[in-house]
C-alpha atoms as a PDB file:
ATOM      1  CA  UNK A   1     124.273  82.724 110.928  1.00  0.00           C
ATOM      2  CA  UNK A   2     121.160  83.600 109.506  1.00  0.00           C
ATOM      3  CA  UNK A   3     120.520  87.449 107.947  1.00  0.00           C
ATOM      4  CA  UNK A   4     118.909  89.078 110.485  1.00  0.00           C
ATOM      5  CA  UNK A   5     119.110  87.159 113.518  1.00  0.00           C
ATOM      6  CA  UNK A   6     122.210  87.486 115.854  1.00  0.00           C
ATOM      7  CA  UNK A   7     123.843  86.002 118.913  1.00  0.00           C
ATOM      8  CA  UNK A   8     122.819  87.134 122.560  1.00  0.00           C
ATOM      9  CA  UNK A   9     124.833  90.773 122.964  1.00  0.00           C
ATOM     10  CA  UNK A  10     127.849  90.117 124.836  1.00  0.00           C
ATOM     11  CA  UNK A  11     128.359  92.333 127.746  1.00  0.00           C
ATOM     12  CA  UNK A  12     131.029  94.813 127.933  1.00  0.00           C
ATOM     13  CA  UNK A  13     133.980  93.962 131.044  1.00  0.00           C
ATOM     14  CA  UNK A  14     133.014  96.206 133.567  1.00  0.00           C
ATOM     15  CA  UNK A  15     135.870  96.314 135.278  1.00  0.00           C
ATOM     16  CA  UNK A  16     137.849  98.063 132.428  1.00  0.00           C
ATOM     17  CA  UNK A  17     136.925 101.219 129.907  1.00  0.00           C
ATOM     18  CA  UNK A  18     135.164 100.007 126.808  1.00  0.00           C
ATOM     19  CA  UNK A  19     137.512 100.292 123.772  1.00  0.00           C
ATOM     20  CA  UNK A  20     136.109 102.030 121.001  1.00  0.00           C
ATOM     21  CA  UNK A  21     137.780 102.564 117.170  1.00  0.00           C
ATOM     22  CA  UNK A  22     135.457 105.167 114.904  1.00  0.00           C
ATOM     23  CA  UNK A  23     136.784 104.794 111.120  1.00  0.00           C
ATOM     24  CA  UNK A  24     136.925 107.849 109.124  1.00  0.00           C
ATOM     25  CA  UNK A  25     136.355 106.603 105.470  1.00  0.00           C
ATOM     26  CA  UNK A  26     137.987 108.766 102.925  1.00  0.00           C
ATOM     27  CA  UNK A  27     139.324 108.014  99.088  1.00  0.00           C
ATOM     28  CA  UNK A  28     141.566 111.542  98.899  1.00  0.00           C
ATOM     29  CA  UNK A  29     144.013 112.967 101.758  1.00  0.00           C
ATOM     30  CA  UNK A  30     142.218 115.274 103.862  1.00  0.00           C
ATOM     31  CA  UNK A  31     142.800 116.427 107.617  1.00  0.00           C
ATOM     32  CA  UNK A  32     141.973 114.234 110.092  1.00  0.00           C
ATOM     33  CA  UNK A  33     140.567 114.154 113.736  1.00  0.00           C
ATOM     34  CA  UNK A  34     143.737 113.752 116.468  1.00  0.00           C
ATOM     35  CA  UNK A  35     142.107 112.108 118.941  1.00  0.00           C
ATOM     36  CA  UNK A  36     142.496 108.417 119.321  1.00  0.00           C
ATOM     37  CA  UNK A  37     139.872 106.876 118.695  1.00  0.00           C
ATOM     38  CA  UNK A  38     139.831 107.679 115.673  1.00  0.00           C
ATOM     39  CA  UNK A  39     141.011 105.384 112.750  1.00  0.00           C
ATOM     40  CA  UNK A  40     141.475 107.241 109.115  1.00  0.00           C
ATOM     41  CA  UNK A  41     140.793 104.480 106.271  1.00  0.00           C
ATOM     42  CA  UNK A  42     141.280 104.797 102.869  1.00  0.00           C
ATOM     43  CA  UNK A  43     138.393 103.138 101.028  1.00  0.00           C
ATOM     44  CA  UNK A  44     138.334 102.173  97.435  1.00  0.00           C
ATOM     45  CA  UNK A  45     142.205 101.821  98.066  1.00  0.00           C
ATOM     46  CA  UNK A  46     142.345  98.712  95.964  1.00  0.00           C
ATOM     47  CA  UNK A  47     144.048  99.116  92.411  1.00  0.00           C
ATOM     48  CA  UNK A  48     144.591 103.136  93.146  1.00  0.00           C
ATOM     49  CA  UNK A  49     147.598 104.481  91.962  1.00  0.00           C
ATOM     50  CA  UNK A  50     149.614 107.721  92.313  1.00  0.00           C
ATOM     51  CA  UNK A  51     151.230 109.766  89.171  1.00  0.00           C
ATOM     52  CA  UNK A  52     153.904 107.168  88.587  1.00  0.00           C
ATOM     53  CA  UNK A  53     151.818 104.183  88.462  1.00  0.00           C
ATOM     54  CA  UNK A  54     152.597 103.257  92.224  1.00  0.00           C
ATOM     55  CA  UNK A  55     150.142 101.983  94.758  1.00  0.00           C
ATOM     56  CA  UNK A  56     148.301 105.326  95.986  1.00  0.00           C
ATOM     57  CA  UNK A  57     149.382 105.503  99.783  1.00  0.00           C
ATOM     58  CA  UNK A  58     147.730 108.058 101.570  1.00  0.00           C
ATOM     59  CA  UNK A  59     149.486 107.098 104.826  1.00  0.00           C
ATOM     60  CA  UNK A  60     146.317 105.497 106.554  1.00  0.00           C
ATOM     61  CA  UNK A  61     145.110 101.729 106.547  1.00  0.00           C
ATOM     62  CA  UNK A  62     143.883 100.561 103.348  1.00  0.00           C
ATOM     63  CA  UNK A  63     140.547  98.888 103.118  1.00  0.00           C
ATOM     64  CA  UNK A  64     141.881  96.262 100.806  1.00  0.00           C
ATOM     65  CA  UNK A  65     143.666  94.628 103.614  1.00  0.00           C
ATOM     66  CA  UNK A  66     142.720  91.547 104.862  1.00  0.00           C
ATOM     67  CA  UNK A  67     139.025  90.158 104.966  1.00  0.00           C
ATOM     68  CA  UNK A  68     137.827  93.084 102.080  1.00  0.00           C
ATOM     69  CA  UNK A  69     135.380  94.159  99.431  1.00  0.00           C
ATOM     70  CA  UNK A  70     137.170  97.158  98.703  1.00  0.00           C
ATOM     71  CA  UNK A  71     136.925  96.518  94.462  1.00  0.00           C
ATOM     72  CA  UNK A  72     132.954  97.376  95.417  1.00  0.00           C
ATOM     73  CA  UNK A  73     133.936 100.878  96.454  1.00  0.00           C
ATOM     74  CA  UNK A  74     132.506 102.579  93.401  1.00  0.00           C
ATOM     75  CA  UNK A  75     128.798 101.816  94.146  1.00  0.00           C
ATOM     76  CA  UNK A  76     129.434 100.688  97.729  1.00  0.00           C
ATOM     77  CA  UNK A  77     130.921 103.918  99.185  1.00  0.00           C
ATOM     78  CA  UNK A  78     132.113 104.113 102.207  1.00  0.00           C
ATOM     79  CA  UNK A  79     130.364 100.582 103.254  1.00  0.00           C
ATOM     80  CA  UNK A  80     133.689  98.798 101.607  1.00  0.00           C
ATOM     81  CA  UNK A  81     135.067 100.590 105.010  1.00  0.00           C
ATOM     82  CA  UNK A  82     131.849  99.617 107.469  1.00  0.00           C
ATOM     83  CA  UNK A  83     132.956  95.972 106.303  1.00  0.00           C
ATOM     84  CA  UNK A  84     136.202  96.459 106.619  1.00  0.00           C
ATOM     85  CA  UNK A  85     136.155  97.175 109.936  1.00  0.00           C
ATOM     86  CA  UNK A  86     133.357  94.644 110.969  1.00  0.00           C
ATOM     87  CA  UNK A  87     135.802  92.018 109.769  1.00  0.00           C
ATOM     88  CA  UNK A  88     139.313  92.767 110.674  1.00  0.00           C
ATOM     89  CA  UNK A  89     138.300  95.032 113.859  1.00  0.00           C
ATOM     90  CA  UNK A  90     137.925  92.305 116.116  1.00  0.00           C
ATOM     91  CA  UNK A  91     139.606  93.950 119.376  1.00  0.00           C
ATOM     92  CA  UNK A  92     137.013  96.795 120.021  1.00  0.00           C
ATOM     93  CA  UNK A  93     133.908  96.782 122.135  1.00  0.00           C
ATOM     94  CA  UNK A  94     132.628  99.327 120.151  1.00  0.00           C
ATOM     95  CA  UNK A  95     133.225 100.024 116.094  1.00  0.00           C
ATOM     96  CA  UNK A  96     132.327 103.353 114.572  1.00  0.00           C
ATOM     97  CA  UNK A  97     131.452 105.242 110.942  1.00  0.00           C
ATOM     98  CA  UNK A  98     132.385 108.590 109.740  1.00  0.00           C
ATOM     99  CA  UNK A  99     133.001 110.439 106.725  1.00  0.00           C
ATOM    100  CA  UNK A 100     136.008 112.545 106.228  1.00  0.00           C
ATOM    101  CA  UNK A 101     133.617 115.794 105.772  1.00  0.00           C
ATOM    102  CA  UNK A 102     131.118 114.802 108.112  1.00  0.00           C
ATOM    103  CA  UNK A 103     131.638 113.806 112.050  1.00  0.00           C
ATOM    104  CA  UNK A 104     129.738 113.231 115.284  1.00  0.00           C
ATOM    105  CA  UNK A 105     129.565 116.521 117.429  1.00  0.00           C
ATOM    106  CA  UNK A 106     129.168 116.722 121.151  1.00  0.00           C
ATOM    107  CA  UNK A 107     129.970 120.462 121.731  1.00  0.00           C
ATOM    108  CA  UNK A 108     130.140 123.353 118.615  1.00  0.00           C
ATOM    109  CA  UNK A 109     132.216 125.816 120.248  1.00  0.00           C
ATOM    110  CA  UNK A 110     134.658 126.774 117.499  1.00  0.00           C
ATOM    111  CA  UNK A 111     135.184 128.345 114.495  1.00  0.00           C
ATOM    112  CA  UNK A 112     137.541 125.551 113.396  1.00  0.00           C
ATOM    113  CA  UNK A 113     134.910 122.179 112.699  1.00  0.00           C
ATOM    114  CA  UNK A 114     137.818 120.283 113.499  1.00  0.00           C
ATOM    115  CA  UNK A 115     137.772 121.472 116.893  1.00  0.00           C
ATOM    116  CA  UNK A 116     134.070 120.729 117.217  1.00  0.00           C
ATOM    117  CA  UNK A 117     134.606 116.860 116.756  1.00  0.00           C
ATOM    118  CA  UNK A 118     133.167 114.395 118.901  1.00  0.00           C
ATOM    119  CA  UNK A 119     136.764 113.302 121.576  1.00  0.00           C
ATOM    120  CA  UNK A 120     137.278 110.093 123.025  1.00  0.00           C
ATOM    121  CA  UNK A 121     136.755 111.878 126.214  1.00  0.00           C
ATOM    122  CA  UNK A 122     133.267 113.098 125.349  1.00  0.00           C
ATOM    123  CA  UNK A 123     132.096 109.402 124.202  1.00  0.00           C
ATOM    124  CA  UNK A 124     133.691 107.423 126.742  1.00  0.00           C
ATOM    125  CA  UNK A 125     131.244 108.283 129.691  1.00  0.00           C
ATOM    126  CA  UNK A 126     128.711 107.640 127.474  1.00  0.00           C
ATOM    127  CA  UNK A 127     129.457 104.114 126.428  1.00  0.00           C
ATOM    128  CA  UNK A 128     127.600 101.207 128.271  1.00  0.00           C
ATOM    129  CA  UNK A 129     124.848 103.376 128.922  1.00  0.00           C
ATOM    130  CA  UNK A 130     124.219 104.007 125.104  1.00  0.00           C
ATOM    131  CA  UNK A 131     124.599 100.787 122.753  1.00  0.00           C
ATOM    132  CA  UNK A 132     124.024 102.409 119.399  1.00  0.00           C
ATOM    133  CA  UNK A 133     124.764 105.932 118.425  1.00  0.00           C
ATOM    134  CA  UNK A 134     123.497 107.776 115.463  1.00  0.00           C
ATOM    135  CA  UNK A 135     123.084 111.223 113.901  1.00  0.00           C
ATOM    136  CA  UNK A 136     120.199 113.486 115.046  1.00  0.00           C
ATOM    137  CA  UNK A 137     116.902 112.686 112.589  1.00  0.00           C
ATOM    138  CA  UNK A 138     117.537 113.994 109.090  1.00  0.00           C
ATOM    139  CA  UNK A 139     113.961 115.612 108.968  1.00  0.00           C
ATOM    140  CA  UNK A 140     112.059 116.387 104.875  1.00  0.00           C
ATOM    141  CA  UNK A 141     109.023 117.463 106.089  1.00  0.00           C
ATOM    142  CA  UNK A 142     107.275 117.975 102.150  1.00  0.00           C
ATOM    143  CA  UNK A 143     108.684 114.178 101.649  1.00  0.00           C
ATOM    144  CA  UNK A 144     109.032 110.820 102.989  1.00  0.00           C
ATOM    145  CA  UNK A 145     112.240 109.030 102.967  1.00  0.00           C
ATOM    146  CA  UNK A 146     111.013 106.956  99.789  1.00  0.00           C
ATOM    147  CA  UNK A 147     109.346 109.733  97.817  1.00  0.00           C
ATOM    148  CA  UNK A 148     112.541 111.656  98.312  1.00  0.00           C
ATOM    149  CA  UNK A 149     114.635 108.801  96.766  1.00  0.00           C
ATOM    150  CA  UNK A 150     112.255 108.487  94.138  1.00  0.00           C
ATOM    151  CA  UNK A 151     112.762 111.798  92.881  1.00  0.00           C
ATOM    152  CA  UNK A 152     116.394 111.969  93.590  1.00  0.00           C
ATOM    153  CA  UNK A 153     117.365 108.765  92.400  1.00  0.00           C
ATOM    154  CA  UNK A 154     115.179 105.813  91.232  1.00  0.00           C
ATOM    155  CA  UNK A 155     112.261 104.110  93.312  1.00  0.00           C
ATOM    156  CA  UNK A 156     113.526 101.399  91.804  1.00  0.00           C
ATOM    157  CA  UNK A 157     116.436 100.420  94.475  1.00  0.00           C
ATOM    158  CA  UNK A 158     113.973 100.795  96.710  1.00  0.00           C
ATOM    159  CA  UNK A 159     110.959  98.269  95.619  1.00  0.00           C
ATOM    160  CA  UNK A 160     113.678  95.642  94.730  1.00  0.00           C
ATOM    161  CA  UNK A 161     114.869  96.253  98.212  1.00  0.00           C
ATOM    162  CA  UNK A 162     111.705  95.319  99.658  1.00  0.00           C
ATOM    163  CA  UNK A 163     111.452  92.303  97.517  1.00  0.00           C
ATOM    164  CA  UNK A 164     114.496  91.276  98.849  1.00  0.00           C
ATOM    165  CA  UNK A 165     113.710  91.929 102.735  1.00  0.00           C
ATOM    166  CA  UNK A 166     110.240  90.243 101.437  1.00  0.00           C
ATOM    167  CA  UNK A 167     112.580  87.078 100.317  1.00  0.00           C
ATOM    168  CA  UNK A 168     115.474  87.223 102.675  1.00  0.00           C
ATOM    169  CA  UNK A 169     114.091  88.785 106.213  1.00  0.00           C
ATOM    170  CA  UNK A 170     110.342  89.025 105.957  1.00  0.00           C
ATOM    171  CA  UNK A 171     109.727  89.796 109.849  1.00  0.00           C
ATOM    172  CA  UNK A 172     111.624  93.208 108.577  1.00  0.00           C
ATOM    173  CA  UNK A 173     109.094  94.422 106.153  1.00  0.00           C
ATOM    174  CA  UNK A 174     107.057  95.718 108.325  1.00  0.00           C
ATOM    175  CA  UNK A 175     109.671  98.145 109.641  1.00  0.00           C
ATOM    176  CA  UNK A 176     110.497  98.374 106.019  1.00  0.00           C
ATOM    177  CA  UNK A 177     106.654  99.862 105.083  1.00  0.00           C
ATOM    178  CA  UNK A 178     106.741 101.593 107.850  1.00  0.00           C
ATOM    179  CA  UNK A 179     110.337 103.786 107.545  1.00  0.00           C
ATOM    180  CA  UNK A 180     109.070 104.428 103.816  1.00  0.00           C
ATOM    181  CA  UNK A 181     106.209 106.407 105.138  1.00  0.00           C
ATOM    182  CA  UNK A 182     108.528 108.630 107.222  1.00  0.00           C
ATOM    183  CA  UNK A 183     109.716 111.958 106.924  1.00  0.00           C
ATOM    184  CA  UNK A 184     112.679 111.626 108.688  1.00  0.00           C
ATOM    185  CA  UNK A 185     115.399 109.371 109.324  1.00  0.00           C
ATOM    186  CA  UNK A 186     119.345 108.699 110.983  1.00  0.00           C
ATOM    187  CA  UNK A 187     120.996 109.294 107.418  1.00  0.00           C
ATOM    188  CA  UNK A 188     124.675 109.172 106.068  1.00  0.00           C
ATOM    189  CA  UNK A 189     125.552 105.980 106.942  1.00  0.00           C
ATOM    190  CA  UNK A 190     126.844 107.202 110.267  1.00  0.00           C
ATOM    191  CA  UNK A 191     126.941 105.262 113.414  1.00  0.00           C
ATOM    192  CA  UNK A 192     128.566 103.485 116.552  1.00  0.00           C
ATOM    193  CA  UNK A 193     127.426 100.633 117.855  1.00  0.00           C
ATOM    194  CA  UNK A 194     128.806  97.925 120.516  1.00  0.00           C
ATOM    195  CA  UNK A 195     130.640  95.672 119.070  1.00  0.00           C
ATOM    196  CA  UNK A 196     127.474  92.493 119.248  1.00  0.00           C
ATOM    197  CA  UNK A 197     125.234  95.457 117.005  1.00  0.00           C
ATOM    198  CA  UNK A 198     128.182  95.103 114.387  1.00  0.00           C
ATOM    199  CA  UNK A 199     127.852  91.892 113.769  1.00  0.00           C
ATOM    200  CA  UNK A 200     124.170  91.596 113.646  1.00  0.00           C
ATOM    201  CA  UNK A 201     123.638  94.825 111.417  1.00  0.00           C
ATOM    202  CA  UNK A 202     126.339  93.744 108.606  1.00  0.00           C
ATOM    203  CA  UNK A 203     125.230  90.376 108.508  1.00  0.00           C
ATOM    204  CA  UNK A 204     122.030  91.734 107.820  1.00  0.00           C
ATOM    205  CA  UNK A 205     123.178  94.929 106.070  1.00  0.00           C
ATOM    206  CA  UNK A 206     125.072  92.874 103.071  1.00  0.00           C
ATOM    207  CA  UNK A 207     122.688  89.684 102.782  1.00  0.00           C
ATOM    208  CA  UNK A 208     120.078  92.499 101.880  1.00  0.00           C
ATOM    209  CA  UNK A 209     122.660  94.752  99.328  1.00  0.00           C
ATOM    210  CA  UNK A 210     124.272  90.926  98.111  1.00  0.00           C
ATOM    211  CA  UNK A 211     120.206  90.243  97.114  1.00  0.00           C
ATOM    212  CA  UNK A 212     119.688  93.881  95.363  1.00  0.00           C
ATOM    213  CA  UNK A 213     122.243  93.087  93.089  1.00  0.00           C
ATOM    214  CA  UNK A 214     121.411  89.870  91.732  1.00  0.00           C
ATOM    215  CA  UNK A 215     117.760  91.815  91.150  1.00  0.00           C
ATOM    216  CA  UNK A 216     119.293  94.824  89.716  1.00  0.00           C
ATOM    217  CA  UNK A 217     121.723  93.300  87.946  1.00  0.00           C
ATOM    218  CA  UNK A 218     123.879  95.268  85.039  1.00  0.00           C
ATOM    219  CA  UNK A 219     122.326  98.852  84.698  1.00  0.00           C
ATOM    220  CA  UNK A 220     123.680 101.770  82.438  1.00  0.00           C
ATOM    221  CA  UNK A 221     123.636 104.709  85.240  1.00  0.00           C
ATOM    222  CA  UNK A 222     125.475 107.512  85.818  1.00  0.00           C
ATOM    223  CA  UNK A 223     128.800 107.620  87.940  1.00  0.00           C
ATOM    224  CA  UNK A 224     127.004 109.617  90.766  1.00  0.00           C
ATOM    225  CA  UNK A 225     123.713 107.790  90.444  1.00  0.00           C
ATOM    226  CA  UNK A 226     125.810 104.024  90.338  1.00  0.00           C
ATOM    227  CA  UNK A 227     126.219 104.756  94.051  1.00  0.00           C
ATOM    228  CA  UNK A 228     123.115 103.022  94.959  1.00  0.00           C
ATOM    229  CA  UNK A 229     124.137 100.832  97.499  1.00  0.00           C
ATOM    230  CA  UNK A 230     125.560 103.304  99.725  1.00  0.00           C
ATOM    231  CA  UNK A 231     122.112 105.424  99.542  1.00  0.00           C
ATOM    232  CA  UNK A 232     119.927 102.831  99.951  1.00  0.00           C
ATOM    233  CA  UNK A 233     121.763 101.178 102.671  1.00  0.00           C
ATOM    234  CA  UNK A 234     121.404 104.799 104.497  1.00  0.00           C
ATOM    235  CA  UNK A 235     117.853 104.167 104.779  1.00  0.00           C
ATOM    236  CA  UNK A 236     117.778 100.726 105.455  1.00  0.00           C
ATOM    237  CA  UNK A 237     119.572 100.952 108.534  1.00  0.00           C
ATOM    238  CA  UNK A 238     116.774 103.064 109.716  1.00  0.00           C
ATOM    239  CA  UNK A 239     114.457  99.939 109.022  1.00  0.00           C
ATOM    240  CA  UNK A 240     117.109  96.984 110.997  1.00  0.00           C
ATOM    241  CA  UNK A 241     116.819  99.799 113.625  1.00  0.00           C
ATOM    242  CA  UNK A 242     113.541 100.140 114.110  1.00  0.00           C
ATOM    243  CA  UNK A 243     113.156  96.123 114.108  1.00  0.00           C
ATOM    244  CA  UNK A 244     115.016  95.663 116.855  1.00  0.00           C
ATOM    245  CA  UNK A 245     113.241  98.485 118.897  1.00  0.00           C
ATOM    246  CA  UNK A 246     109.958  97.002 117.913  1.00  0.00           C
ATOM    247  CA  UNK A 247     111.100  93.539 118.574  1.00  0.00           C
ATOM    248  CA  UNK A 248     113.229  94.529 122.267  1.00  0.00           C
ATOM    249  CA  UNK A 249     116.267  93.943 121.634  1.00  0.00           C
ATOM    250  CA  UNK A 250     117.834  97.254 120.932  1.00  0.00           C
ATOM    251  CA  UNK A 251     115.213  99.366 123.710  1.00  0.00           C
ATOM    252  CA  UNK A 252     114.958 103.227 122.463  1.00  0.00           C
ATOM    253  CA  UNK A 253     116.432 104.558 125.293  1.00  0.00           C
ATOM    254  CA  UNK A 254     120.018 103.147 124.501  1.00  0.00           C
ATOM    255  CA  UNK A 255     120.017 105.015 121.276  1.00  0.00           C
ATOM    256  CA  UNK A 256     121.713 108.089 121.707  1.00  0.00           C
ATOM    257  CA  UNK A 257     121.486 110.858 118.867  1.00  0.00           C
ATOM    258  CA  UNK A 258     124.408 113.045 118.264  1.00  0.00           C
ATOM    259  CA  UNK A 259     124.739 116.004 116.752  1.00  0.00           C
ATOM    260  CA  UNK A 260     127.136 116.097 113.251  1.00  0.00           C
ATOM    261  CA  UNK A 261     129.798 118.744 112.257  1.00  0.00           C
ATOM    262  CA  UNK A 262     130.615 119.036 108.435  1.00  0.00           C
ATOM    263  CA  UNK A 263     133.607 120.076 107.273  1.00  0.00           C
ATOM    264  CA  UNK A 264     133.359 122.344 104.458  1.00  0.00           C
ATOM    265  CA  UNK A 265     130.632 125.241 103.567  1.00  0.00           C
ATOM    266  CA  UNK A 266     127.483 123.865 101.838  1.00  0.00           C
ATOM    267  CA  UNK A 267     125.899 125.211  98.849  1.00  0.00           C
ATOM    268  CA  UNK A 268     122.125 125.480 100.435  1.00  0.00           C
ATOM    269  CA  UNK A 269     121.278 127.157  97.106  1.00  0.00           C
ATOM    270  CA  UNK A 270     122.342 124.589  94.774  1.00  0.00           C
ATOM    271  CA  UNK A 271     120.471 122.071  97.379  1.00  0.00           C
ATOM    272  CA  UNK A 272     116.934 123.901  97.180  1.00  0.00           C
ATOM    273  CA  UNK A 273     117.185 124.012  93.528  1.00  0.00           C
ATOM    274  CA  UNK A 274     118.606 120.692  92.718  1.00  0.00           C
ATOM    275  CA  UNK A 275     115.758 119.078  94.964  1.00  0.00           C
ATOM    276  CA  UNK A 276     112.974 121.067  93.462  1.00  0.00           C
ATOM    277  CA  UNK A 277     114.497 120.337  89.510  1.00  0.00           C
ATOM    278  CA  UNK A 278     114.018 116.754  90.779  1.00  0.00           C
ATOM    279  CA  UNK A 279     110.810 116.475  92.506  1.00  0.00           C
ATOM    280  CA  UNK A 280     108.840 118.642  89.375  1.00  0.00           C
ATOM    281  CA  UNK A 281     110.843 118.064  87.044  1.00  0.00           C
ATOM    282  CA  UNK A 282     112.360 114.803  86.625  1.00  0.00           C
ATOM    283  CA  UNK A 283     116.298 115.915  86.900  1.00  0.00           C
ATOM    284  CA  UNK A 284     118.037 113.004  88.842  1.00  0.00           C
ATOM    285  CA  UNK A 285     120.925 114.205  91.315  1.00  0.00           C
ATOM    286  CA  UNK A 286     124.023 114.012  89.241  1.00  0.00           C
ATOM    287  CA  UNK A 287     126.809 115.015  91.805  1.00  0.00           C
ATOM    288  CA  UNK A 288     127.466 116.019  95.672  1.00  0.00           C
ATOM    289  CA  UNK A 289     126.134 119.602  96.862  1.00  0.00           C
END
């Protein structure tokens, strides 16, 4: 099938519920959501091992079972779980992302974040109506999504990513130009989508990243800052969004934003100052705030 084109959507049986399996992608044990619908995943699982040399079992599925690119965890992230799932998750109407610090919220009435996490019996009313769900806009306001990748990381994934689309997917670069000039965007790599969207984003998604790295090739780069894929792929799903809005076949009004509940206190100060070392001053991010 060719990158960026996909087969009609299927429609969902209306005479049952819509089945729906959200993936939590983690590499450590950490608590997990209860509900259901919910699918912990240990990414990067390939070749891990515990203090006496054993496979590392964390007690969840592994994401180098079965059709896998788990060995590409280190720069792919939590995507070597997004493909996981898009290839052996064949029984769900809908597939979904989340991080094991970082979840969909419908409601924030707790203390506890856990409590605060999006249920199965939240979302289920909801599906049908809404074919793609995402995080509520990330918003900059002194940047655009490109300028603050520049001075984060390098501009450089970014303009060989648009040679690519240029290459691969032309009719996406105007989406592309045009999501570079925003100051906002649907960011961590969080989403659920019907089970049709799936298909047509990853084919898409990992034609684009497969391209990147034949143009990137080798580079000497820092742990942290080797993560590329994962944070570029964060803002191009904001451009195969917007394509299929412009284009029809995804119409705005079946996107539903959601809000997002993270699990652990965030150092705002080490944010601000971090971001401001980068943009006048040159200092790449170099770790997780």
């Amino acid at each position: 099938m060719k990158p960026g084109r996909f087969r009609p959507a299927g429609k969902v049986n209306r005479m049952r519920k819509p089945s729906v399996i959200i993936l939590v992608a983690s590499h450590k044990k950490y608590r997990m959501p209860e509900d259901a619908i919910y699918l912990p995943l240990h990414v990067g699982a390939q070749g891990k091992t515990d203090p006496e040399g054993k496979p590392l079992d964390l007690g969840w599925t592994r994401d180098d079972t079965g059709d896998n690119i788990s060995s590409l965890n280190p720069s792919y992230c939590e995507l070597t779980g997004l493909y996981w799932g898009w290839k052996n998750l064949q029984q769900a109407d809908y597939i979904g992302l989340v991080h094991y610090r970082r979840h969909f919220c419908r409601e924030r009435k707790s203390r506890d974040p856990f409590a605060n996490i999006l249920t199965g019996e939240q979302l289920r009313p909801l599906l049908g109506r809404y074919w793609v769900f995402v995080p509520k806009k990330r918003r900059y306001f002194i940047e655009t999504l490109y300028s603050h990748y520049a001075h984060t990381h390098y501009a450089e994934h970014l303009d060989k990513t648009r040679e690519v689309i240029a290459e691969r997917c032309p009719e996406y670069l105007p989406s592309f130009d045009r999501i570079m000039h925003r100051r906002y965007g649907y960011m961590f790599n969080m989403m659920i989508m019907r089970r049709d969207f799936v298909d047509a984003y990853c084919t898409w998604l990992f034609d684009v990243l497969t391209g990147l790295s034949e143009k990137i090739g080798d580079t000497e780069l820092s742990f942290y800052q080797g993560r590329y894929f994962g944070r570029v792929s964060e803002i191009i799903l904001n451009v195969w969004l917007d394509h299929q809005i412009t284009k029809g076949a995804i119409p705005e009004k079946r996107i539903c934003e959601l809000h997002t509940v993270y699990t652990e206190k965030i150092s705002w100060y080490k944010k601000v100052v971090s971001f401001l070392r980068a943009k006048y001053f040159g200092e790449k991010y170099q770790n997780s705030f």
